[in-house]
C-alpha atoms as a PDB file:
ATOM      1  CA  UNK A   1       0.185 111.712 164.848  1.00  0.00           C
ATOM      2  CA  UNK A   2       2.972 110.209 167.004  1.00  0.00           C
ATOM      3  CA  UNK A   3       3.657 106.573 167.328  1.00  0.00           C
ATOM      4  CA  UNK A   4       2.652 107.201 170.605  1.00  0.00           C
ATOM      5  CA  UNK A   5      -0.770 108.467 170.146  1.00  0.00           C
ATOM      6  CA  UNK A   6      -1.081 105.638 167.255  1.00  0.00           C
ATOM      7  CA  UNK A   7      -0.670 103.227 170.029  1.00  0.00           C
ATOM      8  CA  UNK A   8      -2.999 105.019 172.987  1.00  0.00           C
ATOM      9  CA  UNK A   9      -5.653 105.091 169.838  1.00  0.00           C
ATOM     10  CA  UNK A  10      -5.160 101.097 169.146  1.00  0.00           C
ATOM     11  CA  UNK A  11      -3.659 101.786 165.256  1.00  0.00           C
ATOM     12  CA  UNK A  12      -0.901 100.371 164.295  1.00  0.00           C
ATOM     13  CA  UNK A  13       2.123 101.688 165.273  1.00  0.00           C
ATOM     14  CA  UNK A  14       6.419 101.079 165.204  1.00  0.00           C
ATOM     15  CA  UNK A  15       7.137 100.431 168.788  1.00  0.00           C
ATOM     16  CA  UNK A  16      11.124 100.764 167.453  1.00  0.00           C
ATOM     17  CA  UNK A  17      10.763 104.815 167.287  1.00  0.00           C
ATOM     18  CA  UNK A  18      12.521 106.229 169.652  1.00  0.00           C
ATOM     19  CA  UNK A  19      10.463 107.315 171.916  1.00  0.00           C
ATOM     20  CA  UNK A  20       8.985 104.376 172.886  1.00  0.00           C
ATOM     21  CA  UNK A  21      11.898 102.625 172.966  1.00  0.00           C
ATOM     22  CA  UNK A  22      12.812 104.657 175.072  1.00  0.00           C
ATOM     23  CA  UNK A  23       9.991 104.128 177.679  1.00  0.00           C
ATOM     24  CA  UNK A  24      10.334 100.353 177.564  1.00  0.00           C
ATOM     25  CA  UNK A  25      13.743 100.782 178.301  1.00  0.00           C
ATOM     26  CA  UNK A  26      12.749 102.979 181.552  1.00  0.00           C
ATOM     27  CA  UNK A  27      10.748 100.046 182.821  1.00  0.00           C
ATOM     28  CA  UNK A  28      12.953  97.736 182.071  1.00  0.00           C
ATOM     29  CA  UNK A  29      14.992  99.115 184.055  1.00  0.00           C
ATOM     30  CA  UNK A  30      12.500  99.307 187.211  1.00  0.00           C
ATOM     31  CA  UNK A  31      11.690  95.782 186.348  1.00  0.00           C
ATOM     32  CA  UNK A  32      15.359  95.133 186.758  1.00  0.00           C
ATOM     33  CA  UNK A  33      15.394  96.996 190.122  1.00  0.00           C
ATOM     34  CA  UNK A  34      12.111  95.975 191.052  1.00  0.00           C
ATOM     35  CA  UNK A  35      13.439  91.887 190.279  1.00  0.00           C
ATOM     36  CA  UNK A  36      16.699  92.427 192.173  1.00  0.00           C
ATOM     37  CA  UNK A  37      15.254  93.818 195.624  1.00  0.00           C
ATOM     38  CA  UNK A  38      14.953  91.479 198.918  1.00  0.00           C
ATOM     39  CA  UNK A  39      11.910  90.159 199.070  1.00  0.00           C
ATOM     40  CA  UNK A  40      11.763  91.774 202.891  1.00  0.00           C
ATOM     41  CA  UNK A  41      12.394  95.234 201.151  1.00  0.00           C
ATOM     42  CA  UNK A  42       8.814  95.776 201.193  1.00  0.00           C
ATOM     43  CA  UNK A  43       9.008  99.937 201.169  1.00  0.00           C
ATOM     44  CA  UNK A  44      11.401  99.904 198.349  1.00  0.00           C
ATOM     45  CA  UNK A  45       9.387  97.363 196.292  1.00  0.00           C
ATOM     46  CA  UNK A  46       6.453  99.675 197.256  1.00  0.00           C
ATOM     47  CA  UNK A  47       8.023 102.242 196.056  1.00  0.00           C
ATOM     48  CA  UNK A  48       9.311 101.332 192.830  1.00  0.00           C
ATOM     49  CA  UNK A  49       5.241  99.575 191.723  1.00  0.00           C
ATOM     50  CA  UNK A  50       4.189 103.173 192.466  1.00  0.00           C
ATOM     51  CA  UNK A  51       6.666 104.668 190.187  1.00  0.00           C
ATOM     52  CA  UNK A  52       6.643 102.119 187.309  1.00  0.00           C
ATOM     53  CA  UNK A  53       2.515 101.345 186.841  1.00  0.00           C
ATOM     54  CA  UNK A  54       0.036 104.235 186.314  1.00  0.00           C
ATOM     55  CA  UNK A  55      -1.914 104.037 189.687  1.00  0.00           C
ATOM     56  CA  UNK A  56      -1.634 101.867 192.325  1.00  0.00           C
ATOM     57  CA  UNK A  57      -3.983 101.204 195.019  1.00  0.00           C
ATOM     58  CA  UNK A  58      -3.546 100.407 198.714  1.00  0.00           C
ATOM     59  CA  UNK A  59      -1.993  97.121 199.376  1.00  0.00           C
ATOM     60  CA  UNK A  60      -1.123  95.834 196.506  1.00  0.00           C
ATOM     61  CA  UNK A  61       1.646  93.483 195.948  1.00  0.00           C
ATOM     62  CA  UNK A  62       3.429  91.870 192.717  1.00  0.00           C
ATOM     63  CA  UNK A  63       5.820  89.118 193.766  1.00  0.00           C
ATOM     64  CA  UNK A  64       9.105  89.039 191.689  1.00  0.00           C
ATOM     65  CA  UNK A  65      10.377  88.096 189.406  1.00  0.00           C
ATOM     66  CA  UNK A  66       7.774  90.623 187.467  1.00  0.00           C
ATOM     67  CA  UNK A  67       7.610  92.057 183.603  1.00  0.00           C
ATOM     68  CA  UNK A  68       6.083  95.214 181.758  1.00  0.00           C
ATOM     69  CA  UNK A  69       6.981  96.787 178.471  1.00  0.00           C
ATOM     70  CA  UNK A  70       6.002 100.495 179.686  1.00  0.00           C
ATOM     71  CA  UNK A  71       4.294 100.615 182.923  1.00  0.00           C
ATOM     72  CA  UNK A  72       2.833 103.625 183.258  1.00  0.00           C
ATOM     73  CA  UNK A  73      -0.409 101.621 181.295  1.00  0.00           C
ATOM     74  CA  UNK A  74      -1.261  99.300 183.703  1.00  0.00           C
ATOM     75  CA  UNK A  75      -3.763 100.521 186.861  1.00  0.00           C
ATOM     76  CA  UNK A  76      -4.530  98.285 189.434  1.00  0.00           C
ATOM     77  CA  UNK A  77      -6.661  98.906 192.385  1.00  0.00           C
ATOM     78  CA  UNK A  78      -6.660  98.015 196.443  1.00  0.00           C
ATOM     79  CA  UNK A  79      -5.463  94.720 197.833  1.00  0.00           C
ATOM     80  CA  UNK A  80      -4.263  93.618 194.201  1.00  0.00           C
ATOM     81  CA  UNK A  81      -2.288  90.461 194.344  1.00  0.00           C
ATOM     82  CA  UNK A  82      -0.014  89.106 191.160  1.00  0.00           C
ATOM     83  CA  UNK A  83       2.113  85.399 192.190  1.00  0.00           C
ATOM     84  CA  UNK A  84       5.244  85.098 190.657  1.00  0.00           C
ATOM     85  CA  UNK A  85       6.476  85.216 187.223  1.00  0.00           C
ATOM     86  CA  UNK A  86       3.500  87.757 185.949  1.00  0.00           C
ATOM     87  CA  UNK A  87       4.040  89.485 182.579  1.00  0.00           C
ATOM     88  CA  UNK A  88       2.626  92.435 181.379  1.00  0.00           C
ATOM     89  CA  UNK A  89       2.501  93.857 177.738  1.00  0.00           C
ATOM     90  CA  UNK A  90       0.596  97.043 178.477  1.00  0.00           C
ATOM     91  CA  UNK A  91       1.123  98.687 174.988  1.00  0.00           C
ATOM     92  CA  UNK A  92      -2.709  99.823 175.546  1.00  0.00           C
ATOM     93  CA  UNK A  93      -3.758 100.492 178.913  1.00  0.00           C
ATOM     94  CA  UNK A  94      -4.171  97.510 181.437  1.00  0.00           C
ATOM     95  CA  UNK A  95      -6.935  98.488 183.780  1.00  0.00           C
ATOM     96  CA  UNK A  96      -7.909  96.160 187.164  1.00  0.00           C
ATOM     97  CA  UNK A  97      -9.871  96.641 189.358  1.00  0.00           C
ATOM     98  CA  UNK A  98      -9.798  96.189 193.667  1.00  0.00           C
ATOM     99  CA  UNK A  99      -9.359  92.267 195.584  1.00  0.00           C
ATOM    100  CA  UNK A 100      -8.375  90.814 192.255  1.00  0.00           C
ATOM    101  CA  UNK A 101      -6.015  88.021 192.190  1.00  0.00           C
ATOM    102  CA  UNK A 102      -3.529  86.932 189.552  1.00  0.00           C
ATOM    103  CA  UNK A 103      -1.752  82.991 190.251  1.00  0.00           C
ATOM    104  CA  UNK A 104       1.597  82.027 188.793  1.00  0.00           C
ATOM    105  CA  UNK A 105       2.646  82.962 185.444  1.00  0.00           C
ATOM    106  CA  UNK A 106      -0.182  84.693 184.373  1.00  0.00           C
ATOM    107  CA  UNK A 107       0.174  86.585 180.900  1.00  0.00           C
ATOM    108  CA  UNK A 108      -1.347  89.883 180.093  1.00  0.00           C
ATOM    109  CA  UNK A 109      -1.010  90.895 177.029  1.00  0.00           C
ATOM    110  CA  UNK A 110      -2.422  94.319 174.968  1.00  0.00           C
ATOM    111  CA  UNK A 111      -0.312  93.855 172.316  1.00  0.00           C
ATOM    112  CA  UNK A 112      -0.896  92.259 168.511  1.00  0.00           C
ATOM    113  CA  UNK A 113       0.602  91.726 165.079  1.00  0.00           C
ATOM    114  CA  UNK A 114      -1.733  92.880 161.577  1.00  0.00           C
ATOM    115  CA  UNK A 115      -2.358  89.697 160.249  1.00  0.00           C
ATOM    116  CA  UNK A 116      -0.625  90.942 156.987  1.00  0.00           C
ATOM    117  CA  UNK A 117       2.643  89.628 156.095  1.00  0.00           C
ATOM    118  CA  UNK A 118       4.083  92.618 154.605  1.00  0.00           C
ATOM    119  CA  UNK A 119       2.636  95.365 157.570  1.00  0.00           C
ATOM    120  CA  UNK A 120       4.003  92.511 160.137  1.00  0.00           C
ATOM    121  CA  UNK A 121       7.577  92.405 158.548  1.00  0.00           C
ATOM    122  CA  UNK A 122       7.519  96.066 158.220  1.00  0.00           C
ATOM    123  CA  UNK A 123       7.348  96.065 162.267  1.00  0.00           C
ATOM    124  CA  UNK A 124       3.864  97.452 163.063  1.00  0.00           C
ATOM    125  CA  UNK A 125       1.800  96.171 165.702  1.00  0.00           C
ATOM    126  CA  UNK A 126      -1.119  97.577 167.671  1.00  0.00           C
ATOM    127  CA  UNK A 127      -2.299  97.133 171.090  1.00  0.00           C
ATOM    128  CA  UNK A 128      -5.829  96.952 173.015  1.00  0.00           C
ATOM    129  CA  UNK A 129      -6.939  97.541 176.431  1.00  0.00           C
ATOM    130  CA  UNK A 130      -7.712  95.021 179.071  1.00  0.00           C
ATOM    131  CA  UNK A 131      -9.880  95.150 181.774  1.00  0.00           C
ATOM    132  CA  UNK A 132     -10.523  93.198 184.670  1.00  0.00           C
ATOM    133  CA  UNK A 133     -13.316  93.909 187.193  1.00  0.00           C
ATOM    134  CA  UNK A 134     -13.182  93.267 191.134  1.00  0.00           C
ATOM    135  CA  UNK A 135     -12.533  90.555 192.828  1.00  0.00           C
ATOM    136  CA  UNK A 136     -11.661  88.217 189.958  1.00  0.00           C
ATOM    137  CA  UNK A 137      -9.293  85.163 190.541  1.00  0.00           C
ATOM    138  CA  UNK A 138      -7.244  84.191 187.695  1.00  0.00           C
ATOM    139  CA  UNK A 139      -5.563  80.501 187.804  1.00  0.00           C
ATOM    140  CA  UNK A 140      -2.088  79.936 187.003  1.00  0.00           C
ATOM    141  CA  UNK A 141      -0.610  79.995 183.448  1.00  0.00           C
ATOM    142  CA  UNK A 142      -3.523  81.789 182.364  1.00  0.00           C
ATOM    143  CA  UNK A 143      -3.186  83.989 179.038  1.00  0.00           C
ATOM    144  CA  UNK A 144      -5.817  87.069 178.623  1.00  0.00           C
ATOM    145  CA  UNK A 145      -5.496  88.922 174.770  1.00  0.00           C
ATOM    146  CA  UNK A 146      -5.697  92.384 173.403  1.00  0.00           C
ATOM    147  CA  UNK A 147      -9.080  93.315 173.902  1.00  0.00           C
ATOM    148  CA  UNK A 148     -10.981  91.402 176.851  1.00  0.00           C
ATOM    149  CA  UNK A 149     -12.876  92.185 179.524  1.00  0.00           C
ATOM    150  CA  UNK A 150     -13.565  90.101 182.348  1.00  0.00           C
ATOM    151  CA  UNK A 151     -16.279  90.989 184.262  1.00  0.00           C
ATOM    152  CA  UNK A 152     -16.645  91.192 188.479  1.00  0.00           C
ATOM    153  CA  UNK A 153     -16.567  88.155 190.753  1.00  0.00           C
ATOM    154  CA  UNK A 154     -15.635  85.500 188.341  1.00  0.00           C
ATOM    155  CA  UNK A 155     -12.948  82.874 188.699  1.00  0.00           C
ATOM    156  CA  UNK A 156     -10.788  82.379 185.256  1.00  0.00           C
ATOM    157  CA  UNK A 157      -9.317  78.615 185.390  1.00  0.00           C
ATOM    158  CA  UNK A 158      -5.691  77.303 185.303  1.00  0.00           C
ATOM    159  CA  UNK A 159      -4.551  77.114 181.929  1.00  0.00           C
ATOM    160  CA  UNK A 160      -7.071  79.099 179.684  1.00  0.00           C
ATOM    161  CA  UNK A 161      -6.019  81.038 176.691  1.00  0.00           C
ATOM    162  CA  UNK A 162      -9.137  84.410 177.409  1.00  0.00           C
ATOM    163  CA  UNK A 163      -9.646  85.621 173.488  1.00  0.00           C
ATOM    164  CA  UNK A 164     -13.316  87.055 173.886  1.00  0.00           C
ATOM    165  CA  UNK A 165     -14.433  88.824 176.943  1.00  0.00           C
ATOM    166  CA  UNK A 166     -15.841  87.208 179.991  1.00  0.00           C
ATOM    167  CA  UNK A 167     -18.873  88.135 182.037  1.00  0.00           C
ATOM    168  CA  UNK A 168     -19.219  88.702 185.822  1.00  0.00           C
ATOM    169  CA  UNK A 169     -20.220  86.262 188.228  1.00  0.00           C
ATOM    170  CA  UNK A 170     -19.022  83.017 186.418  1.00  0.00           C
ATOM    171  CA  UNK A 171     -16.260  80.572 186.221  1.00  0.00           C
ATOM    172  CA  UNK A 172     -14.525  80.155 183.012  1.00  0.00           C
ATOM    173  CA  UNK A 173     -11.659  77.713 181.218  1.00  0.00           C
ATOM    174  CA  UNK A 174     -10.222  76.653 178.470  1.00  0.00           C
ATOM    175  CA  UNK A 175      -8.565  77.158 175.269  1.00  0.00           C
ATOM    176  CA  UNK A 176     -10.195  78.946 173.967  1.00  0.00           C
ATOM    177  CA  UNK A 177     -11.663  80.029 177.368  1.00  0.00           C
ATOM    178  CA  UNK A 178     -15.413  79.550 177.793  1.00  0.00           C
ATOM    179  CA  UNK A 179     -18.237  80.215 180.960  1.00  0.00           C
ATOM    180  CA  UNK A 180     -18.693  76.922 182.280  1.00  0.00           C
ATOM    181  CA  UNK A 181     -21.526  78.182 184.501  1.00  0.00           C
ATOM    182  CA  UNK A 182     -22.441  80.937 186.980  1.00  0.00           C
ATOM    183  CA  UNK A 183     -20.450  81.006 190.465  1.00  0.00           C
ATOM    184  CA  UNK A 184     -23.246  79.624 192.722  1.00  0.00           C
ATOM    185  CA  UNK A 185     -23.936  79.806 196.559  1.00  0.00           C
ATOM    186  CA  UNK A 186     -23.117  76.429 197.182  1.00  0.00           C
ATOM    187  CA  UNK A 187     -19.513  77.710 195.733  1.00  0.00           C
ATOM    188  CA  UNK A 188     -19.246  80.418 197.950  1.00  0.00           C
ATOM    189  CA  UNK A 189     -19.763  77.810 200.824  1.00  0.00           C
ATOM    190  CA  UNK A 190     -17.049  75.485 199.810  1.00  0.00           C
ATOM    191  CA  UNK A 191     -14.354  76.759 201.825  1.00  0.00           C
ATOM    192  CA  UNK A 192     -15.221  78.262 204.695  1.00  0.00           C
ATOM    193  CA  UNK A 193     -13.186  78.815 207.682  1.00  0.00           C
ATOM    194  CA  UNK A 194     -14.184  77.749 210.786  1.00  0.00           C
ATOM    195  CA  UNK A 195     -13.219  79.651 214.076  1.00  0.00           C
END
């Protein structure tokens, strides 16, 4: 088994073989690109999100600057948003889904150390899928683990460290992040724009 196929299967794996060294250095260098366009270059930043993530759905956008390790793990669907300063470690594959939202310097990351000294020294690691449903809004500086689902329609707040999955339909915060409650209709009325 490749190191590769160690990390698709979420074993632990040397991410310094060449190989995938190699393919963090190929989106590094579309991050670099990607960073260094105008931000009016809309085709070309286009473009280069189509060529560095593994799908990309209709209207989405990733302001710069923007981070991956490989790319090619992260799916996102239609009318995806990520704010500035995003990062994600998409050792395992990074799946969101359509109208989802991601603030300021929010942290995605698939990738974790064994726990023993001696494996962690050696250099292994291993890395585990996230998923986030539709039309999720996650606040700024918010960190999501190897692991987690979120779940449709909920609202992750400012600031929380996600380490265990979330469910759909609530808002959650904290460190470690927690369901406050359910997102109510009264919520769904708070802002509402008048014509």
């Amino acid at each position: 088994m490749t190191e590769k196929e160690r990390m698709a299967a979420g074993q632990l794996y040397l991410s310094a073989e060449e190989q995938l060294t190699q393919e963090r250095m190929r989106a590094r260098q579309l991050n670099t690109q990607y960073n260094a366009l105008p931000a009016q270059d809309t085709t070309q930043r286009a473009r280069v999100l189509r060529e560095l993530f593994g799908s990309c759905g209709e209207g989405a956008w990733v302001e710069q600057p923007f981070y991956c390790d490989y790319g090619y793990n992260i799916h996102v669907g239609k009318n995806f948003y990520a704010n500035f300063n995003c990062t994600i470690l998409d050792g395992a594959k990074v799946t969101i889904g359509d109208n989802v939202l991601l603030a300021p310097s929010v942290s995605l990351y698939t990738a974790g150390h064994p726990y023993d000294v001696q494996q962690r020294n050696a250099g292994l690691e291993y890395a585990l899928p996230i998923t986030i449903g539709n039309n999720v809004w996650v606040g700024g500086n918010v960190v999501v683990v190897p692991g987690v689902t979120i779940g449709d329609d909920t609202i992750i707040g400012a600031g929380s460290v996600v380490t265990h999955d979330i469910p759909s339909g609530v808002i959650a915060a904290g460190n470690p992040c927690r369901v406050i409650r359910e997102i109510t209709p009264e919520d769904k009325r708070r802002f509402i724009r008048e014509e």
